[in-house]
N, C-alpha and C. Protein backbone atom coordinates (compact mmCIF):
# COMPACT_ATOMS: atom_id res chain seq x y z
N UNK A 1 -6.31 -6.32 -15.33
CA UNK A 1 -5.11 -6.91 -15.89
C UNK A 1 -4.17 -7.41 -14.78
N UNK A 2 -3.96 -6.73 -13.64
CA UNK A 2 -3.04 -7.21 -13.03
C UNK A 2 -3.40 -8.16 -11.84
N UNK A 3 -4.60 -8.13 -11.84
CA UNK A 3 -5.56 -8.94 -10.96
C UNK A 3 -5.26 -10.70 -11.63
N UNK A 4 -5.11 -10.47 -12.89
CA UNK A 4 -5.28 -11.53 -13.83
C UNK A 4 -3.72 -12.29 -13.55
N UNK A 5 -2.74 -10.95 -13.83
CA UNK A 5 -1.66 -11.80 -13.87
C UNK A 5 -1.50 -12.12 -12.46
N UNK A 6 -1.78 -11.86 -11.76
CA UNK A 6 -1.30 -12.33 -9.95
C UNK A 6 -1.87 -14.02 -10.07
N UNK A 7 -3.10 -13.99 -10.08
CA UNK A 7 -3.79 -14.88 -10.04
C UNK A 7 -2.70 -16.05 -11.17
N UNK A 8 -2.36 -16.07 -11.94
CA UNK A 8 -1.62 -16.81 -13.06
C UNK A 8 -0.27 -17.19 -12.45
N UNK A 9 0.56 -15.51 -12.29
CA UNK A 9 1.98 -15.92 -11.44
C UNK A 9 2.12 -16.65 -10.05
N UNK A 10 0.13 -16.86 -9.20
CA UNK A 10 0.66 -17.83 -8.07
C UNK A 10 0.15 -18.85 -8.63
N UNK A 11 0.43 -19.16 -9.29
CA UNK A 11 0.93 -21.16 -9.68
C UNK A 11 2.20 -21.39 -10.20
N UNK A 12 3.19 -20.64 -9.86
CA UNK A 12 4.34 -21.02 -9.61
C UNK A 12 5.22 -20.20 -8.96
N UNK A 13 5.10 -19.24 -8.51
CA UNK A 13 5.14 -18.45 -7.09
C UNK A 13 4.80 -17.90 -6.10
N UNK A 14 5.56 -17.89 -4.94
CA UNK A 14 4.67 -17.80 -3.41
C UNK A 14 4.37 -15.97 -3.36
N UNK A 15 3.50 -15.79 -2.56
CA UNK A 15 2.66 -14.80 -2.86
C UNK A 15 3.63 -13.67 -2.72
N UNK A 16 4.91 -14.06 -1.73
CA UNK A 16 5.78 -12.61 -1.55
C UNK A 16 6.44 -12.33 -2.89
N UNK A 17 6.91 -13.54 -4.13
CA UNK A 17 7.41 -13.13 -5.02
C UNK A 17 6.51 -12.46 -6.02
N UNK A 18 5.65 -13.03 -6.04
CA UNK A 18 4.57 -12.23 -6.90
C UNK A 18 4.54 -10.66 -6.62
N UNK A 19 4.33 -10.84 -5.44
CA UNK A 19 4.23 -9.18 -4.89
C UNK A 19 5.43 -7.95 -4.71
N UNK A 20 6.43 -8.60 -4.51
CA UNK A 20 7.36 -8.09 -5.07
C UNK A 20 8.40 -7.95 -6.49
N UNK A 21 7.56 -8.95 -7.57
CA UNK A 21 8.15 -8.63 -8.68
C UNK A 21 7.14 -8.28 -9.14
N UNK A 22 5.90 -8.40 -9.15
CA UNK A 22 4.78 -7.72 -9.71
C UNK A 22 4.90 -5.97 -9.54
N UNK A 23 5.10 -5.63 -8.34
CA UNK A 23 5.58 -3.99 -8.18
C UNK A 23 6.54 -3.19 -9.17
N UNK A 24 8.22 -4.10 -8.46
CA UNK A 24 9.54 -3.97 -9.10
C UNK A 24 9.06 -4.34 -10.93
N UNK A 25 8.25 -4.48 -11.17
CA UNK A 25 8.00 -4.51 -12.81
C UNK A 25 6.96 -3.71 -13.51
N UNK A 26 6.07 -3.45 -12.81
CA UNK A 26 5.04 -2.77 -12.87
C UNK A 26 5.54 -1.24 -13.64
N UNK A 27 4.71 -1.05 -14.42
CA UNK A 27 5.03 0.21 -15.48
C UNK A 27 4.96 1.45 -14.76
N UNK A 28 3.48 1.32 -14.35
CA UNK A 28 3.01 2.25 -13.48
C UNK A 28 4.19 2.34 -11.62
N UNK A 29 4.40 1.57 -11.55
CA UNK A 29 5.41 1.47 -10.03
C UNK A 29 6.41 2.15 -10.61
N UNK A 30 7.19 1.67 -11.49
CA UNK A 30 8.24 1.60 -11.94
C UNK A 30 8.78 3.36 -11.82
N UNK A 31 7.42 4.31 -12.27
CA UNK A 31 7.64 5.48 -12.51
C UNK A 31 8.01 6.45 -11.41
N UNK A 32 7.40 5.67 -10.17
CA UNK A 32 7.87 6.32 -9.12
C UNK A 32 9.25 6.07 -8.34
N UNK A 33 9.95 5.08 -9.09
CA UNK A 33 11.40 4.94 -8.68
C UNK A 33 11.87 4.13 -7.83
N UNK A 34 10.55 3.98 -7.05
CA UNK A 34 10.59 3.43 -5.45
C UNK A 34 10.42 1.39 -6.24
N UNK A 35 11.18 0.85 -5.13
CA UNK A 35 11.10 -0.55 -5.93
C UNK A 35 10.96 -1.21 -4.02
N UNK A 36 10.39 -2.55 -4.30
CA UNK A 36 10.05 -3.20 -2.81
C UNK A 36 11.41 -4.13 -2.71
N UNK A 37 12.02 -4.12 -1.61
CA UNK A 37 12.88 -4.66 -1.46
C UNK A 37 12.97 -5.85 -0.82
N UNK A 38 12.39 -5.85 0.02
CA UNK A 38 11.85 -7.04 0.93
C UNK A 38 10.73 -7.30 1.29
N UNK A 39 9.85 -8.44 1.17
CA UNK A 39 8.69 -8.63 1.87
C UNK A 39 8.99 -10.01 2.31
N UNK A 40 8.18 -9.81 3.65
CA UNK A 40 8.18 -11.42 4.29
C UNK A 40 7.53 -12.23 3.93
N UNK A 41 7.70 -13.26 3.62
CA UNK A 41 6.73 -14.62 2.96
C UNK A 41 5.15 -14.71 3.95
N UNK A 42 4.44 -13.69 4.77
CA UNK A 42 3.84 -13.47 5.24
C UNK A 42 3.10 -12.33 4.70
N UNK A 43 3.43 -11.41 4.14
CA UNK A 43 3.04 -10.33 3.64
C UNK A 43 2.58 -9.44 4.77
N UNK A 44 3.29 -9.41 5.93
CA UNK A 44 3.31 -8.47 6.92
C UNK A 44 4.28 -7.44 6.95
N UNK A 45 4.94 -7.56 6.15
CA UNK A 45 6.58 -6.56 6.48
C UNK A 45 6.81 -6.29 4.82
N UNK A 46 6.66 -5.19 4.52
CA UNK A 46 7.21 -5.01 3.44
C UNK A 46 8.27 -3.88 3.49
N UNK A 47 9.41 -3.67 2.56
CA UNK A 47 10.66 -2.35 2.86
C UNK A 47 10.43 -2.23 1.53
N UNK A 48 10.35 -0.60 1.52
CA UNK A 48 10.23 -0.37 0.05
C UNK A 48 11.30 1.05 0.28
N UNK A 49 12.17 0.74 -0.95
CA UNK A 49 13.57 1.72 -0.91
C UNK A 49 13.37 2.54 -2.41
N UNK A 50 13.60 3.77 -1.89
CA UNK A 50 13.23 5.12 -2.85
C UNK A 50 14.45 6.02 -3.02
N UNK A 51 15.17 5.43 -4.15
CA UNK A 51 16.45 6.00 -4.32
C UNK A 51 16.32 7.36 -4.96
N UNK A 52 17.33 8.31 -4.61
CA UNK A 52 17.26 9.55 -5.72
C UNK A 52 18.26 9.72 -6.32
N UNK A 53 17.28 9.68 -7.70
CA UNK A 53 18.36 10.09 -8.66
C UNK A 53 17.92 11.11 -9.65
N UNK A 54 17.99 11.22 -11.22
CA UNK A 54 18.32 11.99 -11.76
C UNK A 54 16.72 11.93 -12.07
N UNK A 55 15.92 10.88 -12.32
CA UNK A 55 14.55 10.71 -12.70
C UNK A 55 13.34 11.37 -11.52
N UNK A 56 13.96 11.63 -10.00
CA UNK A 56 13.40 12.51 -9.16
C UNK A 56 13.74 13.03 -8.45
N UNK A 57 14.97 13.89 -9.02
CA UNK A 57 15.07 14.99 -8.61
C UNK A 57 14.95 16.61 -8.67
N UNK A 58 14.69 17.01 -7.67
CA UNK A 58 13.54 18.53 -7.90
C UNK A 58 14.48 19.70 -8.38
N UNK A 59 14.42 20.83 -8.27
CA UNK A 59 14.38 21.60 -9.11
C UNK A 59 16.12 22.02 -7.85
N UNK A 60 15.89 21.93 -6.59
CA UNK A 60 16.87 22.12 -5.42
C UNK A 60 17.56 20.95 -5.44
N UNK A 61 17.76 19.67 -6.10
CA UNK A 61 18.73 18.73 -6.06
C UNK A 61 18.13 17.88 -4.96
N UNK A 62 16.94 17.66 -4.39
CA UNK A 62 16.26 16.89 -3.13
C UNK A 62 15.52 15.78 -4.47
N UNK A 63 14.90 15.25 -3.06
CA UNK A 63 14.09 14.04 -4.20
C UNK A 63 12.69 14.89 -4.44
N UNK A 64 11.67 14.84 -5.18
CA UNK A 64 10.76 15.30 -5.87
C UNK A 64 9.54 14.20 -4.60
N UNK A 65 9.02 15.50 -3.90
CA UNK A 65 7.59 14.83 -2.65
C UNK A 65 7.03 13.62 -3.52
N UNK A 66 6.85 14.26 -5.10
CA UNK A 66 5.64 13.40 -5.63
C UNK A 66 6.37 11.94 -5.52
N UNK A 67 7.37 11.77 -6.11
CA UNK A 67 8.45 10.32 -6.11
C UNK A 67 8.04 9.90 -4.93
N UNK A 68 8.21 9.97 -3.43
CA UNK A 68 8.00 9.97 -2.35
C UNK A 68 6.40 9.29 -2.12
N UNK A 69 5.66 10.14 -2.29
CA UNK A 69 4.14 9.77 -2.30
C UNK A 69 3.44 8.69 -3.33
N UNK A 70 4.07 8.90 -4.17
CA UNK A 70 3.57 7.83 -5.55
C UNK A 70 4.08 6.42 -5.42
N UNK A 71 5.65 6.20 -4.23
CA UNK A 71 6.27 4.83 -4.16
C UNK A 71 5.84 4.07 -2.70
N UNK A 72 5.04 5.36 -2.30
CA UNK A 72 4.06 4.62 -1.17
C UNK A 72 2.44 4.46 -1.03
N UNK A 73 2.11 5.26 -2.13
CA UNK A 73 0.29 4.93 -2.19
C UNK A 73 0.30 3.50 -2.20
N UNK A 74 0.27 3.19 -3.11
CA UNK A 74 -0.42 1.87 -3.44
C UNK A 74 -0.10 0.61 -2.20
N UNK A 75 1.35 0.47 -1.60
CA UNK A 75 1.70 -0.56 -0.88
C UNK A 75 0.51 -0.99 0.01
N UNK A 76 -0.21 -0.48 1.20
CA UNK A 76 -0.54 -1.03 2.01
C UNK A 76 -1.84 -1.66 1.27
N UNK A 77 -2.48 -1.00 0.87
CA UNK A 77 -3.43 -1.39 0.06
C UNK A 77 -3.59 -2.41 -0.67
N UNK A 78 -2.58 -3.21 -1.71
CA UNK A 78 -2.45 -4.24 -2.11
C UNK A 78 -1.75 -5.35 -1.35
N UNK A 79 -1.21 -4.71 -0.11
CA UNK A 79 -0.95 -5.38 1.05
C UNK A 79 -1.66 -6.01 1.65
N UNK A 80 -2.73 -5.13 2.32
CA UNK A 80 -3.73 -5.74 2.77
C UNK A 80 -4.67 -6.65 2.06
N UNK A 81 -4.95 -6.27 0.60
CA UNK A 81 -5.61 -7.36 -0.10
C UNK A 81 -5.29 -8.96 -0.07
N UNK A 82 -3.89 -8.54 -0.33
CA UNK A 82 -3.03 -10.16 -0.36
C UNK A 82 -3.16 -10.90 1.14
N UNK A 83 -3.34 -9.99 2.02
CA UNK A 83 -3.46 -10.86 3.49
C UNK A 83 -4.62 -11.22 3.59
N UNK A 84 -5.45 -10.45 3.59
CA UNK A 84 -6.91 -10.66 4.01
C UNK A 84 -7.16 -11.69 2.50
N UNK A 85 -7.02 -11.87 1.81
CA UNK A 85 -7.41 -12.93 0.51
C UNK A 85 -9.14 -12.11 0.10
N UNK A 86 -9.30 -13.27 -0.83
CA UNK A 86 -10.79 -12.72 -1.79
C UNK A 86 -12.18 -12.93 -0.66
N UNK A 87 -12.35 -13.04 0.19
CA UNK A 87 -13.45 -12.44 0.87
C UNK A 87 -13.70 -11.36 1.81
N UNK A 88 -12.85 -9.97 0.97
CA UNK A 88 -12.88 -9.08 1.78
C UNK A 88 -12.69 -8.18 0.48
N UNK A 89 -13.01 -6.35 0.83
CA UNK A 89 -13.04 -5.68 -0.58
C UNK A 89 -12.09 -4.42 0.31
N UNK A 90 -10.99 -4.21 -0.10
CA UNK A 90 -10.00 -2.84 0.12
C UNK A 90 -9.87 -1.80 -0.57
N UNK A 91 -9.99 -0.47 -0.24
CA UNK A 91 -9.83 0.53 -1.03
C UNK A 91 -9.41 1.15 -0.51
N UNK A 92 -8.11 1.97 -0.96
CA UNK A 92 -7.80 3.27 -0.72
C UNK A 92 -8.82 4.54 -0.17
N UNK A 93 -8.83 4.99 0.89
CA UNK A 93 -9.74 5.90 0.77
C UNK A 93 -9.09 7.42 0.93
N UNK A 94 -8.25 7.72 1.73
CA UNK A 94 -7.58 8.89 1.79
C UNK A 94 -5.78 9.14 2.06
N UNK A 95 -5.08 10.09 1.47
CA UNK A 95 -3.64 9.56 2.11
C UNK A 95 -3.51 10.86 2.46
N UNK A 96 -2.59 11.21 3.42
CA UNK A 96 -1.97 12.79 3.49
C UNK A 96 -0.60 12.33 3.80
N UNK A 97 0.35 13.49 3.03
CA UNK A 97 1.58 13.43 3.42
C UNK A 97 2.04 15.12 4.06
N UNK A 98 3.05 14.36 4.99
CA UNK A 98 3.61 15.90 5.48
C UNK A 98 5.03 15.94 5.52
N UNK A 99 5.49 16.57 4.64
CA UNK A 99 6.88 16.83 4.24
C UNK A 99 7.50 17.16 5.47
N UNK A 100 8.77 16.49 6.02
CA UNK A 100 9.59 17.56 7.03
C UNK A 100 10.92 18.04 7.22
N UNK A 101 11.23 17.48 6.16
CA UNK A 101 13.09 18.11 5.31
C UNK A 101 13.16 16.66 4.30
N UNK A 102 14.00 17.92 3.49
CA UNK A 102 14.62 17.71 2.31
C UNK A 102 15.15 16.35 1.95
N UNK A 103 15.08 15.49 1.21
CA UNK A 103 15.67 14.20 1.29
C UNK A 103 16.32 14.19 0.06
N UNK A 104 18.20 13.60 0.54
CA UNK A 104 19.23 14.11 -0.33
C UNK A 104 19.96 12.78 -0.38
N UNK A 105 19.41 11.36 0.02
CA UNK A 105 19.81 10.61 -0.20
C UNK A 105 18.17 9.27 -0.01
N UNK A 106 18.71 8.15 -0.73
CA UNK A 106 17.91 6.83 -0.45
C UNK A 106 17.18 6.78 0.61
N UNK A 107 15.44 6.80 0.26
CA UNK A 107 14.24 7.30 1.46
C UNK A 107 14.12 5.44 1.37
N UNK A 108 13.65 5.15 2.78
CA UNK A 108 13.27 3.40 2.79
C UNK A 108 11.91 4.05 4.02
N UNK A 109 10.86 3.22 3.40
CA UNK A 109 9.73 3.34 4.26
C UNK A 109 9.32 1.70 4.87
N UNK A 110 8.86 1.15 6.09
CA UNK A 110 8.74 0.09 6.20
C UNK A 110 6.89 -0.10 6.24
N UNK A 111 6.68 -1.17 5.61
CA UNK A 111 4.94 -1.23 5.98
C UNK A 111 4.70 -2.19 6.58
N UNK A 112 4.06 -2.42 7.72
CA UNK A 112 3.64 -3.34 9.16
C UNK A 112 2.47 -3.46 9.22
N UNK A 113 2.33 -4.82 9.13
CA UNK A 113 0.86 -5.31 9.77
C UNK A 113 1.13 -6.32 10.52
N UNK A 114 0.83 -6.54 12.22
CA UNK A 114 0.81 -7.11 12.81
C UNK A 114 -0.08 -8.00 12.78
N UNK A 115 0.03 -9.44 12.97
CA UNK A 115 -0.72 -10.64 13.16
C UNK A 115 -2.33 -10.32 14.02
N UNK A 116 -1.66 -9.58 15.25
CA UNK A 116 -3.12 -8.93 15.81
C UNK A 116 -4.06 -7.95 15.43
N UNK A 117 -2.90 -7.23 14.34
CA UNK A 117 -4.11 -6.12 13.56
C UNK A 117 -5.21 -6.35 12.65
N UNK A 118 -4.38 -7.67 11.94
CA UNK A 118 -4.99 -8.10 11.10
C UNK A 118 -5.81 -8.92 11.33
N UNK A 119 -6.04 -9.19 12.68
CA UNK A 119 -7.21 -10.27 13.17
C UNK A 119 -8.26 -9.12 13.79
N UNK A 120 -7.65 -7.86 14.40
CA UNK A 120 -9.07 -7.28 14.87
C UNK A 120 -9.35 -6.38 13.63
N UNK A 121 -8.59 -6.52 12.99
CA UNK A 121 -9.53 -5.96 10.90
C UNK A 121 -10.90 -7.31 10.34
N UNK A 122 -10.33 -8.07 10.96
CA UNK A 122 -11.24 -8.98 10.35
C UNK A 122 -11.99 -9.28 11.67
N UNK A 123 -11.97 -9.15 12.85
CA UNK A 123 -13.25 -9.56 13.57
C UNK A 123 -13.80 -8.25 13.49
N UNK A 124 -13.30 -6.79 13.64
CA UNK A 124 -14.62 -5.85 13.35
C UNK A 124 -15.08 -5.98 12.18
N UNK A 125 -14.51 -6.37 11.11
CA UNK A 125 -15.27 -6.80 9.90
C UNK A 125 -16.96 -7.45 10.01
N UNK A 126 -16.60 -8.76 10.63
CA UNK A 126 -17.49 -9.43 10.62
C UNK A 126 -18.32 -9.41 11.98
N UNK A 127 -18.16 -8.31 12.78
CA UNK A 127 -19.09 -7.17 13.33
C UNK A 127 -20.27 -6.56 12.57
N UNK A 128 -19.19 -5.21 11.91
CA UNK A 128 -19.82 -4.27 11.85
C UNK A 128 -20.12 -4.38 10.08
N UNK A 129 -19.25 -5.60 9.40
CA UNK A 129 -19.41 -5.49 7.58
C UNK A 129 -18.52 -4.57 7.11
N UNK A 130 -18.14 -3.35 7.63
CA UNK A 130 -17.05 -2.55 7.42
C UNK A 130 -15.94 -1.78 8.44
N UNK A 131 -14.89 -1.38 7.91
CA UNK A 131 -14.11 -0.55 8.56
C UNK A 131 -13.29 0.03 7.66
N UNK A 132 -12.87 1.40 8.43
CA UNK A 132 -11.79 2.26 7.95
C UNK A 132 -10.70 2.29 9.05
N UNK A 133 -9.72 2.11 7.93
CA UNK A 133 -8.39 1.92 9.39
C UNK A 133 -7.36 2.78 8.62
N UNK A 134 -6.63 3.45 9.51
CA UNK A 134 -5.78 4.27 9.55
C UNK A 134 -4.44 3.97 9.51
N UNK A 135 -3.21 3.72 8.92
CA UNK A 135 -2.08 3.78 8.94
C UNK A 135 -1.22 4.64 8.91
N UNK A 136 -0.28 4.55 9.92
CA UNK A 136 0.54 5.49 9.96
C UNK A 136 2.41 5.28 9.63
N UNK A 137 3.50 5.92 8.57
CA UNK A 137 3.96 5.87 8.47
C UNK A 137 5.10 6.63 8.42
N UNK A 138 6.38 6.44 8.42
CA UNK A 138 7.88 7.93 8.40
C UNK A 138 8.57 7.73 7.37
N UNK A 139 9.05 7.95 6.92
CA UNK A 139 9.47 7.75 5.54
C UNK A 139 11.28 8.17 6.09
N UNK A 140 12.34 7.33 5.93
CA UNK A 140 12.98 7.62 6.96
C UNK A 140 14.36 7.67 5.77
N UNK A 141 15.49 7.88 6.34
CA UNK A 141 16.97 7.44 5.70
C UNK A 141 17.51 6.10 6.35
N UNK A 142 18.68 5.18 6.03
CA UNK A 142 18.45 4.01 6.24
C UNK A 142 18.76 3.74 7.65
N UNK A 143 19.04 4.74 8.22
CA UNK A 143 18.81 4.27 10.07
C UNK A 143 18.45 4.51 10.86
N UNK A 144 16.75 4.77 10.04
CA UNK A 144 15.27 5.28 10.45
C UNK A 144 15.26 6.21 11.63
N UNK A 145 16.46 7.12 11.47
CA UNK A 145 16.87 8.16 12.73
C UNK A 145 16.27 9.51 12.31
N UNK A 146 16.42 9.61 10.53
CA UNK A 146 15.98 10.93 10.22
C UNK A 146 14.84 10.48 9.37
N UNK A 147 13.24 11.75 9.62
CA UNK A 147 12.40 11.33 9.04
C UNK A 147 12.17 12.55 8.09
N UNK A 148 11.92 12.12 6.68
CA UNK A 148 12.14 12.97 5.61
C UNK A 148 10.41 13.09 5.21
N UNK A 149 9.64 12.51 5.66
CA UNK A 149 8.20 12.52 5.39
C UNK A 149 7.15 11.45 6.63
N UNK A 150 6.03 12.51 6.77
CA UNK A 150 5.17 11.28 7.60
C UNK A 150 3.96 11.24 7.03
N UNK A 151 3.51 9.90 6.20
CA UNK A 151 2.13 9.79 5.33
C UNK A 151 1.24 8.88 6.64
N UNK A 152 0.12 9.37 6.19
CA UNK A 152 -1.22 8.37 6.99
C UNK A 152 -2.14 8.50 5.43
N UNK A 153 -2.86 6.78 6.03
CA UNK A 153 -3.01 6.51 4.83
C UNK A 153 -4.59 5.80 5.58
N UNK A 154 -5.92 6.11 5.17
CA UNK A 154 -6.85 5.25 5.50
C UNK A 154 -7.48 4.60 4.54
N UNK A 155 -7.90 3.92 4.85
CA UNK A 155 -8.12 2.13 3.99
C UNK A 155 -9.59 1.71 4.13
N UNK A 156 -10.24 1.82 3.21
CA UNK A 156 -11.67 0.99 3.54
C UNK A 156 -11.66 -0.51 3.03
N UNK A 157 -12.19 -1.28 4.19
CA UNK A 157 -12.28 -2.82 3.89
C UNK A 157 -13.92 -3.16 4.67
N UNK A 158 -14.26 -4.07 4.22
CA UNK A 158 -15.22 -4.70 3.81
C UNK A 158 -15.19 -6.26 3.41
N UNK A 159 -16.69 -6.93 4.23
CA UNK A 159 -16.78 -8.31 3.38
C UNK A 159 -17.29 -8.22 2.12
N UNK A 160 -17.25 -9.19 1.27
CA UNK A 160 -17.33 -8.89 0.33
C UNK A 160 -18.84 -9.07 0.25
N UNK A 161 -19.70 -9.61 0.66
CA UNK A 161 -21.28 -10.00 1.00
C UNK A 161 -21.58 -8.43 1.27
N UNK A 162 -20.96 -7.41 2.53
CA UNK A 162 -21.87 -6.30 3.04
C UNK A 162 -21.28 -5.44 1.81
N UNK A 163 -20.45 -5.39 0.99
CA UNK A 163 -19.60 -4.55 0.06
C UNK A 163 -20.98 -4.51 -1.40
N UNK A 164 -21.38 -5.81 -1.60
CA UNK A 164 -22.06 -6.47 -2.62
C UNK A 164 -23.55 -5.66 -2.54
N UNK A 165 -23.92 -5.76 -0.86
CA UNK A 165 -25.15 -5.21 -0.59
C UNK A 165 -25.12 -3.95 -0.54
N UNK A 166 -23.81 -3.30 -0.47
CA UNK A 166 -24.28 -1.85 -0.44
C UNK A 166 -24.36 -0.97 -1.65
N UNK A 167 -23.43 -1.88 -2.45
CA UNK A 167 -23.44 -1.57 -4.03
C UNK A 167 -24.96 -1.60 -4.73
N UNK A 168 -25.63 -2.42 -4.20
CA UNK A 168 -27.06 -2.71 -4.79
C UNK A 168 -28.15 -1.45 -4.15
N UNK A 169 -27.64 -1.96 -2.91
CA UNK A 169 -28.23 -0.33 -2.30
C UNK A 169 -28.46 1.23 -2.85
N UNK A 170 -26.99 1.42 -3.49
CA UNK A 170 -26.72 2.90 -3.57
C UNK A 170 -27.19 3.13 -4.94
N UNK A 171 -27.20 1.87 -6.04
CA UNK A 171 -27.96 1.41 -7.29
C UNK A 171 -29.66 1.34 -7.68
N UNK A 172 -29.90 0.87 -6.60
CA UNK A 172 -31.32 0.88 -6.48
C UNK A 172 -31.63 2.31 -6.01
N UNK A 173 -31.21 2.69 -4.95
CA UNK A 173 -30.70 4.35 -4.84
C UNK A 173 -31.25 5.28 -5.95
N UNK A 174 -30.25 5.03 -6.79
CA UNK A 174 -30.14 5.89 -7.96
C UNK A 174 -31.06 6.00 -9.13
N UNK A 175 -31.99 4.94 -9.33
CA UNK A 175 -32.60 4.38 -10.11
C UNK A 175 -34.01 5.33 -9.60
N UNK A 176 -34.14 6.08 -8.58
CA UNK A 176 -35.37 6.43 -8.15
C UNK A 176 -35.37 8.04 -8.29
């Protein structure tokens, strides 16, 4: 479904609006509180701001980890999709978060992909057919001085040709 509407909303908007009102509307986003505030018409820089309020807050008056973790899964991931475009396959593969005080006001996390990262994602790509890459992030207050959480997040990507073949692989696999 939402594959569908992206594809629909870019014929008459540029990919950062899509991606940021596609989130900021999103049912499922929506629940985690966290809304994207800025992305660059590049889709390298995204700020995603995680206010607390009454919908996540914990039982001590802090924001609720899960709010925290749930308004940052998904970003890089559909991040990276939108950069790398349709000949490449992204998946989430693992996240960990590590709590390190209490957050008692508006958490803003920034997500970065450098021009060069994203070129040696795609030449080991078309190396090796796959990679897992690691991101690392702080989950900060707004003058990224205090860090209220640090998530790493690894990512499997793939062409979509070695993605195709391995699917047939693990199928034919199974069949025996």
């Amino acid at each position: 479904m939402y594959k569908q509407a992206v594809a629909f909303l870019s014929k008459f908007l540029s990919a950062d609006k899509v991606f940021k009102y596609g989130f900021n509307l999103s049912p499922m986003y929506r629940r985690s509180v966290g809304k994207v505030a800025k992305l660059s018409e590049d889709l390298h820089h995204a700020t995603v701001r995680i206010p607390l309020n009454y919908k996540n807050k914990n039982y001590m008056g802090a924001m609720f980890g899960g709010s925290m973790f749930s308004a940052t899964d998904p970003i890089y991931m559909i991040q990276l999709i939108q950069i790398l475009g349709n000949d490449y396959v992204v998946w989430d593969k693992a996240a960990t978060i590590r709590y390190r005080r209490p957050a008692y006001e508006t958490v803003i996390a920034h997500f970065i992909f450098s021009k060069e990262e994203i070129d040696d994602i795609k030449h080991q790509v078309t190396i090796s057919g796959e990679l897992d890459i690691i991101k690392h992030l702080n989950l900060t207050d707004h003058t990224g001085k205090v860090i209220f959480a640090e998530l790493e997040k690894t990512m499997y990507v793939a062409s979509k040709e070695h993605y195709k073949k391995k699917l047939e692989e693990r199928q034919a696999r199974n069949k025996t």
